[in-house]
Protein backbone atom coordinates (compact mmCIF):
# COMPACT_ATOMS: atom_id res chain seq x y z
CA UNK A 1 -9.11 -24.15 7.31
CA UNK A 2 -8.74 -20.24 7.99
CA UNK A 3 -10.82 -19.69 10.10
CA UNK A 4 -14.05 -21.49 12.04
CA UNK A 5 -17.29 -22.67 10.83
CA UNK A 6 -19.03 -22.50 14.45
CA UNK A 7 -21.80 -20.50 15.06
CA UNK A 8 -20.56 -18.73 18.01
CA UNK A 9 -17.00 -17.93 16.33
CA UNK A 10 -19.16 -16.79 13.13
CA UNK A 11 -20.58 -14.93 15.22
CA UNK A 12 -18.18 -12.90 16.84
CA UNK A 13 -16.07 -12.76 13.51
CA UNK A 14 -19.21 -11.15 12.13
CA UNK A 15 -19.65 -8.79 15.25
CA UNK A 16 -16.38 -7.47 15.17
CA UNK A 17 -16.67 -6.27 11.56
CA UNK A 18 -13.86 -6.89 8.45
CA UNK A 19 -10.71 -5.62 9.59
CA UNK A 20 -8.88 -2.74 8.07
CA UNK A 21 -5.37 -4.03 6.49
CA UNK A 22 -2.20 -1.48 6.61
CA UNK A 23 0.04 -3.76 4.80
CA UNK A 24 0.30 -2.09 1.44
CA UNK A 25 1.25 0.93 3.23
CA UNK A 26 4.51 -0.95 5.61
CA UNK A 27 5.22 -2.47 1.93
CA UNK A 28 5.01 0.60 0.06
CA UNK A 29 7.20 2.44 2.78
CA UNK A 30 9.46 -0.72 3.17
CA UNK A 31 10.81 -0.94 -0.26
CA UNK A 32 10.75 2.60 -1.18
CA UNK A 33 12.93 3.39 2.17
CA UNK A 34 15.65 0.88 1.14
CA UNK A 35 15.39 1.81 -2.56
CA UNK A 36 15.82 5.32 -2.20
CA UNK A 37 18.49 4.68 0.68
CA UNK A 38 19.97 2.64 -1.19
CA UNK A 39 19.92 4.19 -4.41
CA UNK A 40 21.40 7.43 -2.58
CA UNK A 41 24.51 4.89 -1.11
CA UNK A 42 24.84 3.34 -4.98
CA UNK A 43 25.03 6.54 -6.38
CA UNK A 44 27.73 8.34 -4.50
CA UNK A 45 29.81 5.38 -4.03
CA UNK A 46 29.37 5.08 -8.12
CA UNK A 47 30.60 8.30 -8.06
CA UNK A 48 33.76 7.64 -5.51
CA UNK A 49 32.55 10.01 -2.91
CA UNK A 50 33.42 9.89 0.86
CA UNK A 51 31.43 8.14 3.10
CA UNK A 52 30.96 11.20 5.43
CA UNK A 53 28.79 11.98 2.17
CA UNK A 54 26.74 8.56 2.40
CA UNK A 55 26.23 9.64 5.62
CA UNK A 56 25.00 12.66 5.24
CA UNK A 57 22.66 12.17 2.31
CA UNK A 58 21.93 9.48 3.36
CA UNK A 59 20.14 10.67 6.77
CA UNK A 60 18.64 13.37 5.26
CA UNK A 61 16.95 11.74 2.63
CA UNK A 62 15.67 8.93 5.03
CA UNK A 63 14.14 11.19 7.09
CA UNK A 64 12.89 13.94 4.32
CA UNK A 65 12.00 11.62 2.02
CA UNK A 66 9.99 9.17 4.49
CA UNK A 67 8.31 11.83 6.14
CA UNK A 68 7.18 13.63 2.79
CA UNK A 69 5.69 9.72 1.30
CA UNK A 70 3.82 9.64 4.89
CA UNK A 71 2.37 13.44 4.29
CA UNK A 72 1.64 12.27 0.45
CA UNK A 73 0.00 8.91 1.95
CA UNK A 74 -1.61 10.48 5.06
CA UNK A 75 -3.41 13.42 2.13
CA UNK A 76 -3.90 10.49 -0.53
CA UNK A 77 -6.41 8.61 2.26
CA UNK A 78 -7.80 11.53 3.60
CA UNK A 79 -8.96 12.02 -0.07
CA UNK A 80 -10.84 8.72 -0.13
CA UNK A 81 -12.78 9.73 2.84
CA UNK A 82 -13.08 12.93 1.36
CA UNK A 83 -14.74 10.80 -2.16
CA UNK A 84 -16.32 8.54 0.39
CA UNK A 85 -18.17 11.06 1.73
CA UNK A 86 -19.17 12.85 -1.55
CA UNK A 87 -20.38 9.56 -3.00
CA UNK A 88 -22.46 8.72 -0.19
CA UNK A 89 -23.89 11.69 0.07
CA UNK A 90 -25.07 11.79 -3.22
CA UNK A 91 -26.73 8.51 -3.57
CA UNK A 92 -28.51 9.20 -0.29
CA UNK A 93 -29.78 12.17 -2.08
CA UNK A 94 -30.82 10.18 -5.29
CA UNK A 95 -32.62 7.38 -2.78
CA UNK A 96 -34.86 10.34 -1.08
CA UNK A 97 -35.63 12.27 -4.19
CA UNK A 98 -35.49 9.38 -6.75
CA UNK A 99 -36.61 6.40 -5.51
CA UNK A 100 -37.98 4.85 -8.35
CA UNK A 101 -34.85 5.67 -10.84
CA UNK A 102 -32.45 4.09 -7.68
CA UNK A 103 -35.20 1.15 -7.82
CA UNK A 104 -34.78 0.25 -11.11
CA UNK A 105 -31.02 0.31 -11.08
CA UNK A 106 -30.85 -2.25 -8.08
CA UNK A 107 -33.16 -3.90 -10.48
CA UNK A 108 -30.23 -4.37 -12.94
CA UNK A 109 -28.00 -4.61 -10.45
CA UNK A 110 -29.12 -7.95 -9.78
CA UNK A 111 -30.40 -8.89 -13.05
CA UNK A 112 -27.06 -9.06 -14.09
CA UNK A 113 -26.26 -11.39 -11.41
CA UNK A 114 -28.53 -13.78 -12.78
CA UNK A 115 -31.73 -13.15 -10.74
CA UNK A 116 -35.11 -13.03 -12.51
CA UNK A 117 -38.79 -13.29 -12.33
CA UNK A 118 -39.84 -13.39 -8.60
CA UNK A 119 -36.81 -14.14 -7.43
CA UNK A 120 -35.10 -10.46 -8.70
CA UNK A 121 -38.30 -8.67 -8.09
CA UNK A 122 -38.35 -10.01 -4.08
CA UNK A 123 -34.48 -9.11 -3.76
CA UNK A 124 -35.63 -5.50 -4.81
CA UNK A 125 -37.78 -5.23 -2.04
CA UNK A 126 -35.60 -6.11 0.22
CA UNK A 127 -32.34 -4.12 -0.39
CA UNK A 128 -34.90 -1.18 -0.58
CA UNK A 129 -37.03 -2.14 2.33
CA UNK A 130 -34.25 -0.25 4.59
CA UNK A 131 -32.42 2.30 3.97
CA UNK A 132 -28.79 1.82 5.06
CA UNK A 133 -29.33 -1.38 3.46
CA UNK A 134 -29.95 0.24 0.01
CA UNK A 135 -27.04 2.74 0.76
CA UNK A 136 -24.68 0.31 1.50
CA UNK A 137 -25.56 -1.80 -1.88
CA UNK A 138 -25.54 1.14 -4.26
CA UNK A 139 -22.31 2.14 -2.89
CA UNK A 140 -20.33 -1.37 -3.59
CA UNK A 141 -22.46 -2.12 -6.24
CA UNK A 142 -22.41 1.06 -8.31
CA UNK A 143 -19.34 2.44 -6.95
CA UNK A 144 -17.51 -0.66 -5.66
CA UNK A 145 -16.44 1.29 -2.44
CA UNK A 146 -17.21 0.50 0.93
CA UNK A 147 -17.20 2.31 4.41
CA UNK A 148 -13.99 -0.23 5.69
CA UNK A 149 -11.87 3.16 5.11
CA UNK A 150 -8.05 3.16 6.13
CA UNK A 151 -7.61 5.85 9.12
CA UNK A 152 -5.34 8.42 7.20
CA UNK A 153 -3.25 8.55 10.50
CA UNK A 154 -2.56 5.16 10.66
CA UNK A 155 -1.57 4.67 6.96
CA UNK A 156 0.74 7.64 7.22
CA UNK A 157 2.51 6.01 10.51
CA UNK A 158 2.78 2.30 8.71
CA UNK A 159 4.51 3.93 5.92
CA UNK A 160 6.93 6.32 7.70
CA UNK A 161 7.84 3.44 10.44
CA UNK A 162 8.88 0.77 7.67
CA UNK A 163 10.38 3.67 5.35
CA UNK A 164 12.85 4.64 8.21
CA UNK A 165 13.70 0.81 9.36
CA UNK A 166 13.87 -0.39 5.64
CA UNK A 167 15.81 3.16 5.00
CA UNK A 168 18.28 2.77 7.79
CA UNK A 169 19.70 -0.53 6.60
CA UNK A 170 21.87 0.70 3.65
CA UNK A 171 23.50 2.99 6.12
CA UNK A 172 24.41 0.75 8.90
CA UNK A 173 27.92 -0.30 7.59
CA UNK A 174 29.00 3.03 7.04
CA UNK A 175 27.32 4.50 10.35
CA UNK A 176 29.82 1.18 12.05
CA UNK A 177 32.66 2.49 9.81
CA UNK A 178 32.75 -1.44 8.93
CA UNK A 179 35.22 -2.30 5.83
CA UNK A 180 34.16 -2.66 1.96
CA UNK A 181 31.05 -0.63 3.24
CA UNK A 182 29.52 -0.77 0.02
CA UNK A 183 29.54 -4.22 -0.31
CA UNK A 184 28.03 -4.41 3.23
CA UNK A 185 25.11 -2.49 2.26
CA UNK A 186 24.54 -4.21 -1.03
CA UNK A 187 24.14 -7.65 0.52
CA UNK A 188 22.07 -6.01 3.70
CA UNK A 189 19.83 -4.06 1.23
CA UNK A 190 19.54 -7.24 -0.58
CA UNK A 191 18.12 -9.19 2.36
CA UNK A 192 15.85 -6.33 3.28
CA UNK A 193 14.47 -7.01 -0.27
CA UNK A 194 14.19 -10.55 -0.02
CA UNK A 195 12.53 -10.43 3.38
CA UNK A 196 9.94 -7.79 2.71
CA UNK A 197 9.28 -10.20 -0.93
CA UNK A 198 8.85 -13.19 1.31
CA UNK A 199 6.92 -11.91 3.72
CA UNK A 200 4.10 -9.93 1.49
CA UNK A 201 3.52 -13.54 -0.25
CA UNK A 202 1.87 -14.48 3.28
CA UNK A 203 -1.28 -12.24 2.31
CA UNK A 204 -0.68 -13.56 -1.61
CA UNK A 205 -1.00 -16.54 -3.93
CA UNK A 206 2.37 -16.12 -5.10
CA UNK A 207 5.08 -18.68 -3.32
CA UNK A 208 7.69 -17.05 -0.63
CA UNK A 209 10.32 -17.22 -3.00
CA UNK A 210 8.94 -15.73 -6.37
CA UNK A 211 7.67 -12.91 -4.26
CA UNK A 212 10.76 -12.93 -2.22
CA UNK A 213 12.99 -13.00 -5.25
CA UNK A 214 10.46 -9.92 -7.22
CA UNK A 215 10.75 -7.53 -5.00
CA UNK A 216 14.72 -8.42 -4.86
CA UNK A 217 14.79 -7.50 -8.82
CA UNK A 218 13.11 -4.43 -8.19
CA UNK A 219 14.75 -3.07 -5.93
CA UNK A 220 18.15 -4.03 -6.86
CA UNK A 221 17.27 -2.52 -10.65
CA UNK A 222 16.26 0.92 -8.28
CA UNK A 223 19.98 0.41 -7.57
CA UNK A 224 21.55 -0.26 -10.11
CA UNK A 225 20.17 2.66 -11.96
CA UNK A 226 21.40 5.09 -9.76
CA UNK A 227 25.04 3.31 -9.47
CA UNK A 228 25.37 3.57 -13.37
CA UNK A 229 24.16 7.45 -13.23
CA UNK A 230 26.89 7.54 -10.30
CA UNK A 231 29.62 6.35 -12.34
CA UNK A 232 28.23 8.10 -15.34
CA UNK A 233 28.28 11.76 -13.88
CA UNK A 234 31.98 10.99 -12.58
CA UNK A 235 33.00 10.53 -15.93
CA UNK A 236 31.32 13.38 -17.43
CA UNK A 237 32.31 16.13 -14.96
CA UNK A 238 36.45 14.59 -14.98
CA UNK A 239 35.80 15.30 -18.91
């Protein structure tokens, strides 16, 4: 079982309050640091550059590019709080003013849940009988958002944490000056795929190794892409 069915532990669960989860943003960061890493390493290497060049690029983007996704991530969540806010503000407004007219729709709220009679007439009265109460259901029922917000700080961290240790990886062999560099990186890259696929399928239905072996495709496709439009430019500027 996941968790306990005893009172106490119920209790405390309940006490605590549903935890906020960061682990779309270390996934989002994860995969787009080794993709765009990685695509930056496929892409000069496609085009037969020096590896002072991987280097180089490679750096900058890992650090340019993760910091602008945690900026874009950090101002994306702040605007859900922002929406949050506006929402709630606005149904608080319509429960003062309108009561009746915010009556009636937890009316149908419920109706459509199969309650009728006595039965959706008594639920009425209580999800109106307090106030916070009636908030809180108009805002997940009507608006299917709830006050378990993501901290806009935290989201923006998560993402530029895993986007520079996912980022870094294509770069280790040529930061070691190891030999067949490229091959190096394609097979680390490769594992950083598998192992963010396989671990995401902990919080999913799929199995370790379909996720493990989707996220592989996708980011591998990233990288192939920008290996052909490597190889492609070569060709057209030696023309």
């Amino acid at each position: 079982m996941e968790h306990s069915h005893d009172p106490e532990d119920i209790a405390k669960r309940l006490e605590n309050g549903p935890s906020v989860n960061y682990l779309r943003d270390w996934i989002y960061g994860g995969i787009d640091g080794a993709v765009t890493t990685f695509a930056i390493v496929a892409g000069i290497v496609g085009a037969e550059l020096s590896a002072g060049v991987v280097l180089i690029l490679g750096m900058a983007s890992v650090f340019a590019d993760g910091f602008s996704m945690a900026a874009s991530n950090y101002s994306g969540t702040k605007a859900e709080h922002d929406d949050f806010k506006r929402i709630k503000n606005i149904e608080l407004r319509h429960i003062q003013n309108h009561p009746e007219g915010e009556r009636e729709e937890v009316r149908q709220i419920y109706a459509r849940k199969g309650l009728e009679g006595e039965k959706l007439e008594h639920m009425v009265e209580l999800v109106t009988s307090r106030e916070d109460m009636w908030l809180e259901v108009m805002l997940s029922e009507e608006h299917g958002i709830t006050e378990d917000l993501r901290s806009p700080m935290r989201a923006a961290l998560a993402t530029f944490a895993a986007f520079l240790i996912c980022g870094f990886v294509p770069l280790i062999p040529f930061i070691l000056g190891m030999q067949a560099s490229a091959t190096a990186a394609t097979i680390m890259t490769g594992m950083v795929f598998l192992g963010i696929g396989a671990a995401k399928s902990r919080w999913s239905m799929q199995s370790w190794w379909m996720s493990a072996a989707e996220t592989f495709i996708i980011g591998m496709s990233a990288a192939g892409i920008a290996y052909a439009i490597g190889v492609g430019l070569k060709l057209l500027i030696q023309v």
